[in-house]
PDB file of N, CA and C in Angstrom:
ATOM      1  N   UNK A   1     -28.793-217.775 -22.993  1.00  0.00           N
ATOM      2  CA  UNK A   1     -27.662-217.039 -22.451  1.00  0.00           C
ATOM      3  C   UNK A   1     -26.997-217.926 -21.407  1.00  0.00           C
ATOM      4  N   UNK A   2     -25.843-218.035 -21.542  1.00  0.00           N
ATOM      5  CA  UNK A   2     -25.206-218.974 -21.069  1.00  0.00           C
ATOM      6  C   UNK A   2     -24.103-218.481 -19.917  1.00  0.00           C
ATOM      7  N   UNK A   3     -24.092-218.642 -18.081  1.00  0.00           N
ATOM      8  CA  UNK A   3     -23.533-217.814 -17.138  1.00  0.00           C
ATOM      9  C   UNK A   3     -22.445-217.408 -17.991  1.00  0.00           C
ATOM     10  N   UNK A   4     -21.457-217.755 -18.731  1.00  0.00           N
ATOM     11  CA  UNK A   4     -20.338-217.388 -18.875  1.00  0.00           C
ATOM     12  C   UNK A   4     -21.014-215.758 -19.415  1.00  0.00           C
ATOM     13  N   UNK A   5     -22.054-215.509 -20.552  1.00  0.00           N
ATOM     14  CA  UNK A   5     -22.175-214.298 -21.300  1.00  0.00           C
ATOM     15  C   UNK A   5     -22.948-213.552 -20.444  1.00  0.00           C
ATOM     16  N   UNK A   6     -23.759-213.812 -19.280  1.00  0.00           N
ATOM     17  CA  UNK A   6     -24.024-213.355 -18.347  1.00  0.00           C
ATOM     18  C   UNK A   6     -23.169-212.603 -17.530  1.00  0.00           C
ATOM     19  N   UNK A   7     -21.789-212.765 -16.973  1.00  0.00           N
ATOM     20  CA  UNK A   7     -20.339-212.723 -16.112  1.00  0.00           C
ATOM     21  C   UNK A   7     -20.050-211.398 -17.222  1.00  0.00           C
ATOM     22  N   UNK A   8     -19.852-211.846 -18.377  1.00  0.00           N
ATOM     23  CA  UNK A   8     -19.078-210.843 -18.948  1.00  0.00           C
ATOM     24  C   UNK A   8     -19.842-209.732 -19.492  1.00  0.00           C
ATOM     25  N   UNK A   9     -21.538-209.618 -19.503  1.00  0.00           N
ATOM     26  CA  UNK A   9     -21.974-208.459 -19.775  1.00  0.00           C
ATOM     27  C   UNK A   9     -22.183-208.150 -18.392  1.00  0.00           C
ATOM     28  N   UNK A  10     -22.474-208.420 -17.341  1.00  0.00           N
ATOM     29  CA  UNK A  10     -22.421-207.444 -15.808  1.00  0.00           C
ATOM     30  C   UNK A  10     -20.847-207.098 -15.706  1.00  0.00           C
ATOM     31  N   UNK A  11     -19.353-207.863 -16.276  1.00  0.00           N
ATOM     32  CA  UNK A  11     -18.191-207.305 -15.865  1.00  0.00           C
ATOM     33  C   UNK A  11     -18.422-206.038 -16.707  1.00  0.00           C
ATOM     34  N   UNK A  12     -19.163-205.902 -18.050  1.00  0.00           N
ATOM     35  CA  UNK A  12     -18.971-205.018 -18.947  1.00  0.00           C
ATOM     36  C   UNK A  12     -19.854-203.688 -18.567  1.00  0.00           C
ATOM     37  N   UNK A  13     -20.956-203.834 -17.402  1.00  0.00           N
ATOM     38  CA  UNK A  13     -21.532-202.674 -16.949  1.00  0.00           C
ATOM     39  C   UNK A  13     -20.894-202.371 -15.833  1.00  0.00           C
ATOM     40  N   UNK A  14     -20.021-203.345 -15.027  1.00  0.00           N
ATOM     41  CA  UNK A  14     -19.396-202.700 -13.598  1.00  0.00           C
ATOM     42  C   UNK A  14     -18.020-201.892 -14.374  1.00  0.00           C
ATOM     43  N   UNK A  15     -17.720-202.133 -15.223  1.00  0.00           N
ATOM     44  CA  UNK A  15     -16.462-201.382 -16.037  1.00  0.00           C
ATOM     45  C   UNK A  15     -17.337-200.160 -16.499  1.00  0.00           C
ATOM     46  N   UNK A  16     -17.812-200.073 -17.130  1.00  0.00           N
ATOM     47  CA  UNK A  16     -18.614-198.800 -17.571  1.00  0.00           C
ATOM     48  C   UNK A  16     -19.576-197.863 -16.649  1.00  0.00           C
ATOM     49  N   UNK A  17     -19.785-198.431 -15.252  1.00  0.00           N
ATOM     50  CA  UNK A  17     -20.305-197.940 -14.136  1.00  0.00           C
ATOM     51  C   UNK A  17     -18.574-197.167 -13.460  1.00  0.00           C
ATOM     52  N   UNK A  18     -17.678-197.640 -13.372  1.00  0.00           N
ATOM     53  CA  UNK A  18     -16.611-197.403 -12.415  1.00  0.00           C
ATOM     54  C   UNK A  18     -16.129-196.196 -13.541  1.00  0.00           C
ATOM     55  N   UNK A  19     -15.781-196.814 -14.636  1.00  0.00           N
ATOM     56  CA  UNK A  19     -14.799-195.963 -15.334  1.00  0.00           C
ATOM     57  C   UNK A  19     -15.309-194.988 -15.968  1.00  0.00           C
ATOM     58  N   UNK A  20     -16.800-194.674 -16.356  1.00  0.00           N
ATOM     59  CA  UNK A  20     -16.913-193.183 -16.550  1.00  0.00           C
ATOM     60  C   UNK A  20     -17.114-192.271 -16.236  1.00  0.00           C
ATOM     61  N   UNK A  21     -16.985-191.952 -15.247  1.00  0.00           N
ATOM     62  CA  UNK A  21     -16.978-190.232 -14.241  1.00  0.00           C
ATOM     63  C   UNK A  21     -15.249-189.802 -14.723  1.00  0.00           C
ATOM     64  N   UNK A  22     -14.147-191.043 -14.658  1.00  0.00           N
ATOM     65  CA  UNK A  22     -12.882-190.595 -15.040  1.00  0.00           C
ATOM     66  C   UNK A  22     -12.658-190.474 -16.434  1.00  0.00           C
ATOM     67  N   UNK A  23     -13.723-191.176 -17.329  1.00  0.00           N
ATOM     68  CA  UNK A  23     -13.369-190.768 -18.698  1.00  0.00           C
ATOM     69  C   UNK A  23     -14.256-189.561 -19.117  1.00  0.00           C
ATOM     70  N   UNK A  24     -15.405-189.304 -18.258  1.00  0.00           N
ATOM     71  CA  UNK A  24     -16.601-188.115 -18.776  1.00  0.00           C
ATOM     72  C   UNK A  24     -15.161-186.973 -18.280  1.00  0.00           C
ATOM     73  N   UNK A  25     -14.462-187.096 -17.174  1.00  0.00           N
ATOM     74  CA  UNK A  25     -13.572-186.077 -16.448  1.00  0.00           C
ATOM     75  C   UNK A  25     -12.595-185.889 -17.230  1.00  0.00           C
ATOM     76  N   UNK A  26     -12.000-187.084 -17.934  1.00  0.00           N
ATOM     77  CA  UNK A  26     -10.638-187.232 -18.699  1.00  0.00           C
ATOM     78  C   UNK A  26     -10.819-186.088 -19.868  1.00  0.00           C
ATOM     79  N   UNK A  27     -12.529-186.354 -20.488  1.00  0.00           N
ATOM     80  CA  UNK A  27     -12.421-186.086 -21.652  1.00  0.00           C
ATOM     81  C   UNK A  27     -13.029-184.361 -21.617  1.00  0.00           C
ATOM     82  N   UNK A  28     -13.109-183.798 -21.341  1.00  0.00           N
ATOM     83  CA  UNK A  28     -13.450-182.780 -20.605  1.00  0.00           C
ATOM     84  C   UNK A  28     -12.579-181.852 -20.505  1.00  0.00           C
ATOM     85  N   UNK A  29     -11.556-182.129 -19.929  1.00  0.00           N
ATOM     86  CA  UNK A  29     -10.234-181.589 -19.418  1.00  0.00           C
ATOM     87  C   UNK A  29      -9.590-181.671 -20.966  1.00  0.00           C
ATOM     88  N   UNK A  30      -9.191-181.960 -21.636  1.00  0.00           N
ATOM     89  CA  UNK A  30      -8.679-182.186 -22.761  1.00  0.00           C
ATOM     90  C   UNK A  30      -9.586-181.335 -23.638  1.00  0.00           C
ATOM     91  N   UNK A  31     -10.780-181.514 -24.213  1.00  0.00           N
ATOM     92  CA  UNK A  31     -11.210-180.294 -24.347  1.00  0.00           C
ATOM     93  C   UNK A  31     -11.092-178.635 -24.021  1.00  0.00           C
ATOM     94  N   UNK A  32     -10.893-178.970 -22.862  1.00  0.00           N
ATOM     95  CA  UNK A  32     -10.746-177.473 -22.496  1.00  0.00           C
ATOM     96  C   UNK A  32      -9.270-176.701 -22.729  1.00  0.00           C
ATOM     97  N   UNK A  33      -8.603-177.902 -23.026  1.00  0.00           N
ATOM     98  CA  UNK A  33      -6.830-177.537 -23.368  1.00  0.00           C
ATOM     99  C   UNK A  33      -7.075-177.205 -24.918  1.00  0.00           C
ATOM    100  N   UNK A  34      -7.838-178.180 -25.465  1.00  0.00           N
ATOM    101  CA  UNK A  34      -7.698-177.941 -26.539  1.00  0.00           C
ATOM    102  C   UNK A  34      -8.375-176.546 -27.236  1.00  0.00           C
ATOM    103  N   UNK A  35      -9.688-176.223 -26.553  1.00  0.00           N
ATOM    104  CA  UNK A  35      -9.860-174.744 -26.584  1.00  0.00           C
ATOM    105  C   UNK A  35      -8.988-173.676 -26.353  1.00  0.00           C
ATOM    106  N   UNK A  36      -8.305-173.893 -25.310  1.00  0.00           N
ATOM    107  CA  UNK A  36      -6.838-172.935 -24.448  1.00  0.00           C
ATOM    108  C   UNK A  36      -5.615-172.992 -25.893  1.00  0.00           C
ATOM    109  N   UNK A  37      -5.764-174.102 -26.482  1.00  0.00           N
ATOM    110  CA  UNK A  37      -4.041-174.020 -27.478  1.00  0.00           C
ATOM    111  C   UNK A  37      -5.398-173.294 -28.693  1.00  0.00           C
ATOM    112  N   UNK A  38      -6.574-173.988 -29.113  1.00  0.00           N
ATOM    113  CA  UNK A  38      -6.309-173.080 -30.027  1.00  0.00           C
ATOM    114  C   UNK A  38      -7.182-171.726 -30.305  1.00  0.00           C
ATOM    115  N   UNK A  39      -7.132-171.449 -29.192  1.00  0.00           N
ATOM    116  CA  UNK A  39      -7.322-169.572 -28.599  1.00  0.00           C
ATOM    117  C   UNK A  39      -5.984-168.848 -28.815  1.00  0.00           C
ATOM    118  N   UNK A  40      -4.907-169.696 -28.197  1.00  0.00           N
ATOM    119  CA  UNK A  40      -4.072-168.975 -28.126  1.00  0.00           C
ATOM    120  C   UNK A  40      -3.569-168.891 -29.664  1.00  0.00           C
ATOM    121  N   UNK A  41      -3.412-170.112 -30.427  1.00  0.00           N
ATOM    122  CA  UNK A  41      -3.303-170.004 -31.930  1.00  0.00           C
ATOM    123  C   UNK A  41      -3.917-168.761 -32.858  1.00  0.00           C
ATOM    124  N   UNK A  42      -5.217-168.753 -32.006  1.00  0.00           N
ATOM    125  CA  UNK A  42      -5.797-167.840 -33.162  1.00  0.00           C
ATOM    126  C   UNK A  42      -5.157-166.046 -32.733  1.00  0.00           C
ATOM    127  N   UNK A  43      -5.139-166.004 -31.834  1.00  0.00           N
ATOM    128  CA  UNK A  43      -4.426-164.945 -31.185  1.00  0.00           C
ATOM    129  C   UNK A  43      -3.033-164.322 -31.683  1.00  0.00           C
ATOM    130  N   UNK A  44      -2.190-165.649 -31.768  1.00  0.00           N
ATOM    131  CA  UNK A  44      -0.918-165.397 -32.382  1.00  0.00           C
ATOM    132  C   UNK A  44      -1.141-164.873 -33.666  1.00  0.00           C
ATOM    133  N   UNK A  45      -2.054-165.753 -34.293  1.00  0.00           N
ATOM    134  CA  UNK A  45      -1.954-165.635 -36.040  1.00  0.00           C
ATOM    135  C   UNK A  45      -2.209-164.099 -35.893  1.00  0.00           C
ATOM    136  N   UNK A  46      -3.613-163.989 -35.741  1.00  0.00           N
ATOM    137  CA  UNK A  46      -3.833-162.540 -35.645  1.00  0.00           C
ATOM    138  C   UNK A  46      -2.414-161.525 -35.106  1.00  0.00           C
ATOM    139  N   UNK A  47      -2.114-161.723 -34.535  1.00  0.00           N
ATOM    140  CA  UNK A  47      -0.935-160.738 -34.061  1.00  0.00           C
ATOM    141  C   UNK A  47       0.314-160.276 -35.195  1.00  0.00           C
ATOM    142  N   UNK A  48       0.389-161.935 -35.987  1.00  0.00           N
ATOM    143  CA  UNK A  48       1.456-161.937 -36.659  1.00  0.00           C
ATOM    144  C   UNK A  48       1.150-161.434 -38.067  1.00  0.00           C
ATOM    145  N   UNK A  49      -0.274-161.860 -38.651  1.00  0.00           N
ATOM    146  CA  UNK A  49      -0.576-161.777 -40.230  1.00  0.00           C
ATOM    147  C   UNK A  49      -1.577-160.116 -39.869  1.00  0.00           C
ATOM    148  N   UNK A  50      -1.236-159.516 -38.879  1.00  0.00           N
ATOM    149  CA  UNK A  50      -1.452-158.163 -39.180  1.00  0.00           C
ATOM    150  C   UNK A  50      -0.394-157.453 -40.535  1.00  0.00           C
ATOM    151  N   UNK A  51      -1.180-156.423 -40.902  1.00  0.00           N
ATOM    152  CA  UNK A  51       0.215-156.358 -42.143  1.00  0.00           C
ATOM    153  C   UNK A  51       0.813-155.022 -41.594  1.00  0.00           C
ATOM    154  N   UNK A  52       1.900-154.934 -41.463  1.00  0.00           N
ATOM    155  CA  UNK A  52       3.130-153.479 -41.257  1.00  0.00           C
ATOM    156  C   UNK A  52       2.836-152.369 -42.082  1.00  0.00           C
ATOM    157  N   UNK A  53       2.542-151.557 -41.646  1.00  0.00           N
ATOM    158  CA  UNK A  53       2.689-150.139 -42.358  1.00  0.00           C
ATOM    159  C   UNK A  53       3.508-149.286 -41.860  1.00  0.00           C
ATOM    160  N   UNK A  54       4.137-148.470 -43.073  1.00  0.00           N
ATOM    161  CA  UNK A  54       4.915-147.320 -42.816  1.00  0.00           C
ATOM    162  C   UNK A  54       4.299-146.508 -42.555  1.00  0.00           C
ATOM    163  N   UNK A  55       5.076-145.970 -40.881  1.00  0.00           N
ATOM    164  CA  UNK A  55       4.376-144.270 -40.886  1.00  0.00           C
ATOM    165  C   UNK A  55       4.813-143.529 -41.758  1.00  0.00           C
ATOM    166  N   UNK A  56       4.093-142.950 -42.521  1.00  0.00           N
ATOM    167  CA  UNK A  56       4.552-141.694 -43.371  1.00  0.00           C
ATOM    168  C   UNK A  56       3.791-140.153 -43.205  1.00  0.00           C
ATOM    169  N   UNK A  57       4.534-139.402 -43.430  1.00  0.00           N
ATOM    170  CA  UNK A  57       4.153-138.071 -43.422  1.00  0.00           C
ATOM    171  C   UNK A  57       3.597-137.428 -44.553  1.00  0.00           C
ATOM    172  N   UNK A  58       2.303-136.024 -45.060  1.00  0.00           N
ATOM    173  CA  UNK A  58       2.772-136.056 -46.002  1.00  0.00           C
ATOM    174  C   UNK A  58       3.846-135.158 -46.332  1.00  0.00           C
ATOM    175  N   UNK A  59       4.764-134.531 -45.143  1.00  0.00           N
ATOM    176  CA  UNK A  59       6.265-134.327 -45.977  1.00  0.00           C
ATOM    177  C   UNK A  59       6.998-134.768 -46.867  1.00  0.00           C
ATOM    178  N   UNK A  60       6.640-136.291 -46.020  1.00  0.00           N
ATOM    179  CA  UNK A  60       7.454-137.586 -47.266  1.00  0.00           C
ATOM    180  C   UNK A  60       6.895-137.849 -48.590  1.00  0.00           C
ATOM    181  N   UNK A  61       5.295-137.544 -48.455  1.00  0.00           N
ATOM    182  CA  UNK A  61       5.209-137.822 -49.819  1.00  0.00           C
ATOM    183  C   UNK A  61       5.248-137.083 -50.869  1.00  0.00           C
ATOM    184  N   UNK A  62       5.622-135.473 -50.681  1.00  0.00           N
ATOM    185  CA  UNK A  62       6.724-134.527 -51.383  1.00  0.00           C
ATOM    186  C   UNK A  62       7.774-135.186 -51.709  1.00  0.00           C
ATOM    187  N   UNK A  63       8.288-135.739 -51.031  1.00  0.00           N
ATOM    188  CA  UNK A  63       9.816-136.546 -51.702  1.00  0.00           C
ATOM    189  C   UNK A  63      10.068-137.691 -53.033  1.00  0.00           C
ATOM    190  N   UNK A  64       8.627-138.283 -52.935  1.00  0.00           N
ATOM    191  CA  UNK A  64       8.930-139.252 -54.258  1.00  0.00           C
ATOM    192  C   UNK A  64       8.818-138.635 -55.026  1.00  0.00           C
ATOM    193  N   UNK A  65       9.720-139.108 -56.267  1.00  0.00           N
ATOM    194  CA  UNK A  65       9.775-138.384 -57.570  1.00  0.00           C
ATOM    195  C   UNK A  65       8.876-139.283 -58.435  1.00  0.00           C
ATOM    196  N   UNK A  66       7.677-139.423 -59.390  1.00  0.00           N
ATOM    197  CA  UNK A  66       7.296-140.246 -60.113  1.00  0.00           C
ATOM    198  C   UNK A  66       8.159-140.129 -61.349  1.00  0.00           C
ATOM    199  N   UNK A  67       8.258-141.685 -62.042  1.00  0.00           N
ATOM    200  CA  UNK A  67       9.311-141.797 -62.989  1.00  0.00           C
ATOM    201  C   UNK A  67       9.061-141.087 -64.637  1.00  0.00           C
TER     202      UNK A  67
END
């Protein structure tokens, strides 16, 4: 092992010592958005692919005539 590959695997643990509390944090946070959009997705759908029904009475259904 030669100082130069020495230099660049300690630069490669002081980079990975510094920078992951902000990427364990980064990635985390993004997760949790991504839970938040698709909560709210599933929420919508549900709201929307409910299916419409007519109130009906059965007064009304005295009124159809079968053909």
């Amino acid at each position: 092992m030669t100082l130069n590959d020495a230099l660049a695997s300690l630069a490669l643990i002081t980079a990975v010592r510094v920078f992951a509390p902000d990427m364990r944090h980064l990635t985390r946070r993004l997760l949790r958005a991504g839970v938040r959009v698709g909560a709210a997705a599933l929420v919508e759908d549900h709201r929307t692919a409910a299916p419409q029904y007519e109130a009906r009475t059965p007064a009304a259904w005295d009124e159809e005539v079968s053909p």
